[in-house]
Protein backbone atom coordinates (compact mmCIF):
# COMPACT_ATOMS: atom_id res chain seq x y z
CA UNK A 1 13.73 7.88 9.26
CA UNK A 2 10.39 6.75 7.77
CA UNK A 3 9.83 3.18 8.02
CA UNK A 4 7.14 1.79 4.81
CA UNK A 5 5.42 -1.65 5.35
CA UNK A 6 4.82 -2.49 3.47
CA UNK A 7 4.60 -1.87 -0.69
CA UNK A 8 6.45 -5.01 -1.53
CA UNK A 9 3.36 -7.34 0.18
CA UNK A 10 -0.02 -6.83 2.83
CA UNK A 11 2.26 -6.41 6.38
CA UNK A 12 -1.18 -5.57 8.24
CA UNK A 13 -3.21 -8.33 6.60
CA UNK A 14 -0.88 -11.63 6.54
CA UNK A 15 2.19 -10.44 9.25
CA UNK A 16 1.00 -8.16 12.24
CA UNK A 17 2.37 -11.02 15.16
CA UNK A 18 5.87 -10.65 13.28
CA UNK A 19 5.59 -6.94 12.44
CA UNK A 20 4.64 -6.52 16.65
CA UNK A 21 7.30 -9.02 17.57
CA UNK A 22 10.31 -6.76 15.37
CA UNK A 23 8.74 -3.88 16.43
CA UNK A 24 8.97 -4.81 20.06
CA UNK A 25 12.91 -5.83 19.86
CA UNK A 26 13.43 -2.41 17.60
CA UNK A 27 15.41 -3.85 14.44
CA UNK A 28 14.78 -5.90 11.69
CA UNK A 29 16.64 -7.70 9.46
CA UNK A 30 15.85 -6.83 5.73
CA UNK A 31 17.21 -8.17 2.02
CA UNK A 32 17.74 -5.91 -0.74
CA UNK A 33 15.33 -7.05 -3.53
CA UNK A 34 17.91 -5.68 -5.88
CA UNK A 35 21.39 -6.17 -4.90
CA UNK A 36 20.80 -9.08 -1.88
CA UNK A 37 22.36 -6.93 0.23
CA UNK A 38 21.00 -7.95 3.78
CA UNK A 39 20.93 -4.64 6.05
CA UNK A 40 19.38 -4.43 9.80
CA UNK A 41 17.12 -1.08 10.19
CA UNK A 42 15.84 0.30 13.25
CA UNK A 43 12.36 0.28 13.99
CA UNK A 44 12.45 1.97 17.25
CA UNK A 45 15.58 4.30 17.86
CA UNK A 46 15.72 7.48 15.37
CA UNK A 47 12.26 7.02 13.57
CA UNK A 48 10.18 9.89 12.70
CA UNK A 49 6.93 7.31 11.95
CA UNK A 50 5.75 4.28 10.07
CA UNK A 51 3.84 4.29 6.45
CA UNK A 52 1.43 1.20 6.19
CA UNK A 53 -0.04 -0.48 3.14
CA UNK A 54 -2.83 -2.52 3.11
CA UNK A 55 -6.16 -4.31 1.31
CA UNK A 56 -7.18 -5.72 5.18
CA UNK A 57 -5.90 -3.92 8.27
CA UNK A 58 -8.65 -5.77 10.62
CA UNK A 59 -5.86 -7.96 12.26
CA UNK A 60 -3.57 -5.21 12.74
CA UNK A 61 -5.87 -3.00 14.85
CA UNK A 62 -3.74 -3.55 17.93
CA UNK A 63 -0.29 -2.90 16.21
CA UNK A 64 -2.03 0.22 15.30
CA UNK A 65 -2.67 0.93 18.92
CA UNK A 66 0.81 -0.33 19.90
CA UNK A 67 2.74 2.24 17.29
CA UNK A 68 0.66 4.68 18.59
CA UNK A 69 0.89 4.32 22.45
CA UNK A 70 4.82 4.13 21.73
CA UNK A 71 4.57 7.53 20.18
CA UNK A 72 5.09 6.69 16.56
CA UNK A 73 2.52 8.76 13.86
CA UNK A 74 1.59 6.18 11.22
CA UNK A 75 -0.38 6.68 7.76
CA UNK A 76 -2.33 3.77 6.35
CA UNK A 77 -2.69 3.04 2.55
CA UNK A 78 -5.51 1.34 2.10
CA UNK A 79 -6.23 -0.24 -1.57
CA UNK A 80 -10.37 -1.00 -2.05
CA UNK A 81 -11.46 -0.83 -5.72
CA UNK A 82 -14.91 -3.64 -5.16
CA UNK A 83 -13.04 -5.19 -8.76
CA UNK A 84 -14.74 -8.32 -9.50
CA UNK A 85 -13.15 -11.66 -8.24
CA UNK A 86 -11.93 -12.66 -11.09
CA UNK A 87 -9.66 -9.44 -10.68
CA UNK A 88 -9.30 -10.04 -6.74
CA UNK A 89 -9.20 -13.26 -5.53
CA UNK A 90 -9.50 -13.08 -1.77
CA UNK A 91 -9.84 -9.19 -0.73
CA UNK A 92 -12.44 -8.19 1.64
CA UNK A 93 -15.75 -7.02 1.00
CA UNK A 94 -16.19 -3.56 0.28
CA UNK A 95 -18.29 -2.30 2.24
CA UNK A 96 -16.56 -3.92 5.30
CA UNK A 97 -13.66 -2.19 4.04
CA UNK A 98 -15.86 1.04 4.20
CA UNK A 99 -16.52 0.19 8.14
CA UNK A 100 -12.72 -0.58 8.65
CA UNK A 101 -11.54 2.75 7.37
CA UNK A 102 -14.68 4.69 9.21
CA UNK A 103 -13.65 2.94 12.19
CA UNK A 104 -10.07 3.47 12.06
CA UNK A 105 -10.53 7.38 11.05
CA UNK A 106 -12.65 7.64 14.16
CA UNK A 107 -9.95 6.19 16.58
CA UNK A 108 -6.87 7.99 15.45
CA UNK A 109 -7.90 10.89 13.39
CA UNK A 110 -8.97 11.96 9.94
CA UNK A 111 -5.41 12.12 8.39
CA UNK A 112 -4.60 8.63 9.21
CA UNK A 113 -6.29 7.14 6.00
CA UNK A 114 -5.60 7.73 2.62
CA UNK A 115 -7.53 5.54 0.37
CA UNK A 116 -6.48 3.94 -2.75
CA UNK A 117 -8.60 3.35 -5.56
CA UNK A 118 -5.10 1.40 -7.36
CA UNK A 119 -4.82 0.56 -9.74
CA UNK A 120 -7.06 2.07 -11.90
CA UNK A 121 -7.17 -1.28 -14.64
CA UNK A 122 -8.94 -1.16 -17.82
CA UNK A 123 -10.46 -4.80 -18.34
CA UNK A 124 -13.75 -6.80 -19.83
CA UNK A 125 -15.10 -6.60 -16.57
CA UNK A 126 -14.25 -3.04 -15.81
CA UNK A 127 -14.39 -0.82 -18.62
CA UNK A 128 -14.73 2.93 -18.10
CA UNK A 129 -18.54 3.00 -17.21
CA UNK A 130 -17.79 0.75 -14.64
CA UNK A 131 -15.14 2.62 -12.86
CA UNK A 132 -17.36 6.13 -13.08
CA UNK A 133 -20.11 3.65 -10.96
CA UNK A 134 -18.39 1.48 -8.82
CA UNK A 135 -15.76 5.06 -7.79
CA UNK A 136 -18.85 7.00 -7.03
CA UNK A 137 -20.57 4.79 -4.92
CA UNK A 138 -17.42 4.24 -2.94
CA UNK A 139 -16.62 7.77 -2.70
CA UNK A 140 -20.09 8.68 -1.38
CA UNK A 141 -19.52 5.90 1.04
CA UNK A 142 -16.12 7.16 2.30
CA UNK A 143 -16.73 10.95 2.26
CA UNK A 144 -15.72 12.63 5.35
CA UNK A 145 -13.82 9.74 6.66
CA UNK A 146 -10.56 10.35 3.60
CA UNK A 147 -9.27 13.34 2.52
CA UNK A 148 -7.19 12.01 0.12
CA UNK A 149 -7.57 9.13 -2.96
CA UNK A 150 -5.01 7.73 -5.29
CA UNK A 151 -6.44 7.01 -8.63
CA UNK A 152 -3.50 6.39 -10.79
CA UNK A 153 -3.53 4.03 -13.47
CA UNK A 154 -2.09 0.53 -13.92
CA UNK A 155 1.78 0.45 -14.91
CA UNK A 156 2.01 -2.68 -16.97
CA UNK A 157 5.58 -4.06 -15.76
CA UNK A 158 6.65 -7.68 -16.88
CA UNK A 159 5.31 -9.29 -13.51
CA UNK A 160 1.84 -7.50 -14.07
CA UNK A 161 1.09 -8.38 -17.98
CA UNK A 162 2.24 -11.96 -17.03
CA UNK A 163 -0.21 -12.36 -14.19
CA UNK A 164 -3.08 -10.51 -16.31
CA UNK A 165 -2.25 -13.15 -19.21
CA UNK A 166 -2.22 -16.17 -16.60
CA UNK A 167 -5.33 -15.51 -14.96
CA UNK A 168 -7.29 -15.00 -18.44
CA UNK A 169 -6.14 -17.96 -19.52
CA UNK A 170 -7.11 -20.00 -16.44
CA UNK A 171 -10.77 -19.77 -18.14
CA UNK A 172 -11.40 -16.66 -15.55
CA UNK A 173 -12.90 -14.75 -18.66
CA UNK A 174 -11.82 -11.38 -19.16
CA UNK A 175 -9.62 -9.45 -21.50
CA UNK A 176 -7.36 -6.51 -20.57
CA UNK A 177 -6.07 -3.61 -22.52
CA UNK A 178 -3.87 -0.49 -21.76
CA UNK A 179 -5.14 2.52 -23.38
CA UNK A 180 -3.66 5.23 -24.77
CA UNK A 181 -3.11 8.20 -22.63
CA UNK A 182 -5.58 10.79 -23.68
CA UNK A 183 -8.25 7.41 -22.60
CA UNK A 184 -6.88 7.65 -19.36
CA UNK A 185 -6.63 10.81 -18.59
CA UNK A 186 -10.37 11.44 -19.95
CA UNK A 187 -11.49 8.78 -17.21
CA UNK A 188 -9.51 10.15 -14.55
CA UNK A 189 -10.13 13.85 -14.87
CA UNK A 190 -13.70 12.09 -14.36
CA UNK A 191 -12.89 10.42 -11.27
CA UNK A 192 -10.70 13.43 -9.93
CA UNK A 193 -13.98 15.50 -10.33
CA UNK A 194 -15.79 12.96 -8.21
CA UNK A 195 -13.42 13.22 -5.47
CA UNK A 196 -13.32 16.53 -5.01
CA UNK A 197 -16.96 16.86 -5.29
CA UNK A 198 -16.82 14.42 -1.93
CA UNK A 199 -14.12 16.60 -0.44
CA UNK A 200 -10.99 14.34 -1.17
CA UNK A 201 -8.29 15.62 -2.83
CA UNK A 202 -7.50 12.90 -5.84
CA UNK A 203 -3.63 12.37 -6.45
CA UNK A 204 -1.48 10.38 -8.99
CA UNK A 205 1.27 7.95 -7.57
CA UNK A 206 3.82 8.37 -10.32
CA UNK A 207 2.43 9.36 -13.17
CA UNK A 208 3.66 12.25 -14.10
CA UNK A 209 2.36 11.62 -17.80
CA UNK A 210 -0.63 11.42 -17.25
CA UNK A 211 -1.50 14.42 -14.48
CA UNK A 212 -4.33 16.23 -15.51
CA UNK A 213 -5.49 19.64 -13.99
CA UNK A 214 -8.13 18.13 -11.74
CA UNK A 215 -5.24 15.70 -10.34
CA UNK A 216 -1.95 16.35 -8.66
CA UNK A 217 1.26 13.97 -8.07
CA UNK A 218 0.87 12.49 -4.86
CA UNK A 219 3.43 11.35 -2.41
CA UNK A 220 2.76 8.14 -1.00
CA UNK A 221 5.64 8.18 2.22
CA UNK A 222 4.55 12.03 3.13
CA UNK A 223 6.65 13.52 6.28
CA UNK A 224 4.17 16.38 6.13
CA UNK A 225 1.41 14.10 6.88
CA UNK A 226 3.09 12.24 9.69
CA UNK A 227 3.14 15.49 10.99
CA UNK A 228 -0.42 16.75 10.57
CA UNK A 229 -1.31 12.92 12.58
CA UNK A 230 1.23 13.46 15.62
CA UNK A 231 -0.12 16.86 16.14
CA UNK A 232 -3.69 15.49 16.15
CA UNK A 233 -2.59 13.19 18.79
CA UNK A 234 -1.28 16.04 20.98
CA UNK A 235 2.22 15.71 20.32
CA UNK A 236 3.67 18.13 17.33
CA UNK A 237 6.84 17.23 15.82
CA UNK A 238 9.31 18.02 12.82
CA UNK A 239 9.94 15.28 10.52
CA UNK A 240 13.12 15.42 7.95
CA UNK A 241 11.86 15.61 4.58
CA UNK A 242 14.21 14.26 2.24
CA UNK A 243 12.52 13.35 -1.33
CA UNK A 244 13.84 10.16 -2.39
CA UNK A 245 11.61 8.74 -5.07
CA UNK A 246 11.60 5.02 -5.71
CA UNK A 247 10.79 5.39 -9.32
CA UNK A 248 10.65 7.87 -12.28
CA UNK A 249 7.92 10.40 -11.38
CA UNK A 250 7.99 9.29 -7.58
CA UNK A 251 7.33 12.41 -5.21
CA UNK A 252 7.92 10.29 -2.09
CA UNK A 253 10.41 11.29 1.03
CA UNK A 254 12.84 8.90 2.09
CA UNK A 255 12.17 5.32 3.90
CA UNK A 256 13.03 2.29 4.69
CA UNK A 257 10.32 -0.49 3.12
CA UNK A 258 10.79 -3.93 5.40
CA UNK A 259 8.90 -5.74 3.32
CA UNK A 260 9.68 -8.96 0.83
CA UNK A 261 7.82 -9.25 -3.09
CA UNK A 262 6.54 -12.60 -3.47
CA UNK A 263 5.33 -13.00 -0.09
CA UNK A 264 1.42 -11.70 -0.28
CA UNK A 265 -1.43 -14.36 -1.18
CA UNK A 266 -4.46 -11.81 -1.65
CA UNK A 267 -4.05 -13.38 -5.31
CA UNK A 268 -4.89 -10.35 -7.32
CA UNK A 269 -4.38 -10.52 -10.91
CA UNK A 270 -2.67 -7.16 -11.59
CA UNK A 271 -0.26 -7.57 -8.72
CA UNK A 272 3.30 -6.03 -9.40
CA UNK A 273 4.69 -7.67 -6.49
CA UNK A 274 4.10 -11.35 -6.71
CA UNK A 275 5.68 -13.09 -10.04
CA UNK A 276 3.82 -16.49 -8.20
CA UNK A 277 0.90 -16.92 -6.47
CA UNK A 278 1.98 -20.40 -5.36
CA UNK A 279 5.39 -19.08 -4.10
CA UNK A 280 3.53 -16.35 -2.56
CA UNK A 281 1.04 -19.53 -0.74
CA UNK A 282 4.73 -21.17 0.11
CA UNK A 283 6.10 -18.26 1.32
CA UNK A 284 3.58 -17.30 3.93
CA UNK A 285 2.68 -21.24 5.19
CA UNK A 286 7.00 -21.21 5.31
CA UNK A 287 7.01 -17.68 7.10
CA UNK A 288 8.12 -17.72 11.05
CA UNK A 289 6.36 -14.59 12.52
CA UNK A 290 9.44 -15.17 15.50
CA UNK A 291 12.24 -14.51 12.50
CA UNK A 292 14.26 -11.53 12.50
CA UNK A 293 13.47 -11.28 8.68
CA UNK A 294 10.11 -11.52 7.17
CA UNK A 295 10.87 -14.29 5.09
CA UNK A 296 14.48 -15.84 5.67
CA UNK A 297 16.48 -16.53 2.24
CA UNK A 298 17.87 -19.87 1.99
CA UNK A 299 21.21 -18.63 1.68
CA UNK A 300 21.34 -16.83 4.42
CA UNK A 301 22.63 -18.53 7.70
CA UNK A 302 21.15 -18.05 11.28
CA UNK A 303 23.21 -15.92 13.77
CA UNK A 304 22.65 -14.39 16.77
CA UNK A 305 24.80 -11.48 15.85
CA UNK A 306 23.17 -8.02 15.37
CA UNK A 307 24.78 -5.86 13.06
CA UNK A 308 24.83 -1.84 13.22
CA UNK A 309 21.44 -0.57 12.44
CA UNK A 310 21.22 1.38 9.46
């Protein structure tokens, strides 16, 4: 089993003492977004390695070292896009995010980092000129340290238009549009050519509409690169690879996300994951980094019982 953490909030950035706290016990307690079903999954016994997502990693540097020492291959997904702050709120500078990846691909090994320029959002403040700058200067910055950048475009769900709206009516002064597909994939056969130039290979996350020949779908939880990771840390290993997409389009192999939406504060105003940056504010002052779940519903009562791992 693959365990993700997180795509539903910023695990590394906002919950590394609770992530090293489950991790250390070797089960967590996790609610189905969906269906509320509440299931407990393994985080130790039967797990092939651990998918991170991030916009700030520096506080998890010794969880890193902890999965690692343990045995455990992990990939990092880490999101840096330098959008303007009216866009992003409260994520780190770029060009310390440019040290943290350098840093981290120098510790535990080139495959470790796949960078994420995601989403790729078409704004006032960011129309296509700006992307073809503010890519290229990042890409010279992080070539040789990636191999690999996602450079899909923005998927406008409910939670996403309704934060856009929100935040350019709070007087921060932008508009937003979502083009038609032969705009996007003009800018991102662009970008794609970029990349490669730089020697990363660009991918789509789940966009299978929009792939374009300098492109290919990319797979975000990817046993194959767990693999390549243990075997640069001198111990090889087979890991299942069952594709189990989360969406439409979704090349992904199967995992187990522990994460909770509506629990990450970075604020940004394309997020798909937070419907409320105040509940998101709540939710982490609220959060008990000793709790067997990341965030505890209200309706569901303490016990000391653990049920069968899943």
């Amino acid at each position: 089993m693959i365990i993700s953490a997180s795509y539903r909030t910023d695990i590394p950035a906002f919950y590394g003492r609770w992530f090293l706290n489950r991790f250390r016990a070797g089960w967590v307690r996790a609610v189905n977004p969906y269906g509320r079903q509440i299931s407990t999954i393994p985080l130790r016994a039967g797990i092939d390695g651990y998918v991170f997502w991030s916009r700030n990693p520096a506080p998890f540097q010794a969880a890193f070292d902890e999965v690692r020492a343990a045995g455990y291959p992990f990939i990092l997904h880490y999101t840096v896009t330098g959008y303007p702050r009216r866009l992003e709120r409260s994520v780190i500078d770029p060009a310390r995010a440019v040290a943290l990846i350098r840093d981290l691909a120098a510790r535990h090994g080139p495959d470790v980092v796949v960078w994420r320029y995601d989403p790729v959002l078409i704004t006032s403040l960011t129309p296509p000129s700006w992307h073809l700058e503010t890519f290229a200067a990042l890409a010279d910055a992080l070539a040789g340290a990636v191999d690999e950048v996602v450079i899909s475009c923005a998927t406008l769900y409910r939670k996403t238009e309704r934060n856009l709206t929100l935040a350019a009516a709070e007087g921060e002064g932008f508009t937003w549009v979502d083009p038609p597909a032969e705009d996007k994939q003009a800018l991102l056969t662009r970008l794609a050519g970029m990349a490669r130039a730089r020697g990363m290979r660009p991918t789509l996350c789940a966009q299978p509409g929009l792939i374009v020949p300098e492109a290919e779908p990319g797979r975000c939880v990817d046993a194959r690169r767990l693999e390549r990771v243990a075997a640069g840390w001198g111990y090889p290993r087979s890991i299942p690879a069952r594709p189990r997409g989360t969406r439409p389009g979704c090349q992904c192999h199967e995992s187990r996300d522990i994460g909770e939406y509506d629990t990450c504060p970075h604020g940004c105003a394309y997020c798909y994951a937070v419907g409320s940056r105040e509940q998101a504010r709540i939710r982490l002052a609220e959060h008990d980094p000793d709790s067997e779940f990341l965030f505890r519903p209200a309706w569901v009562l303490p016990t000391a019982e653990i049920p069968t791992l899943l």
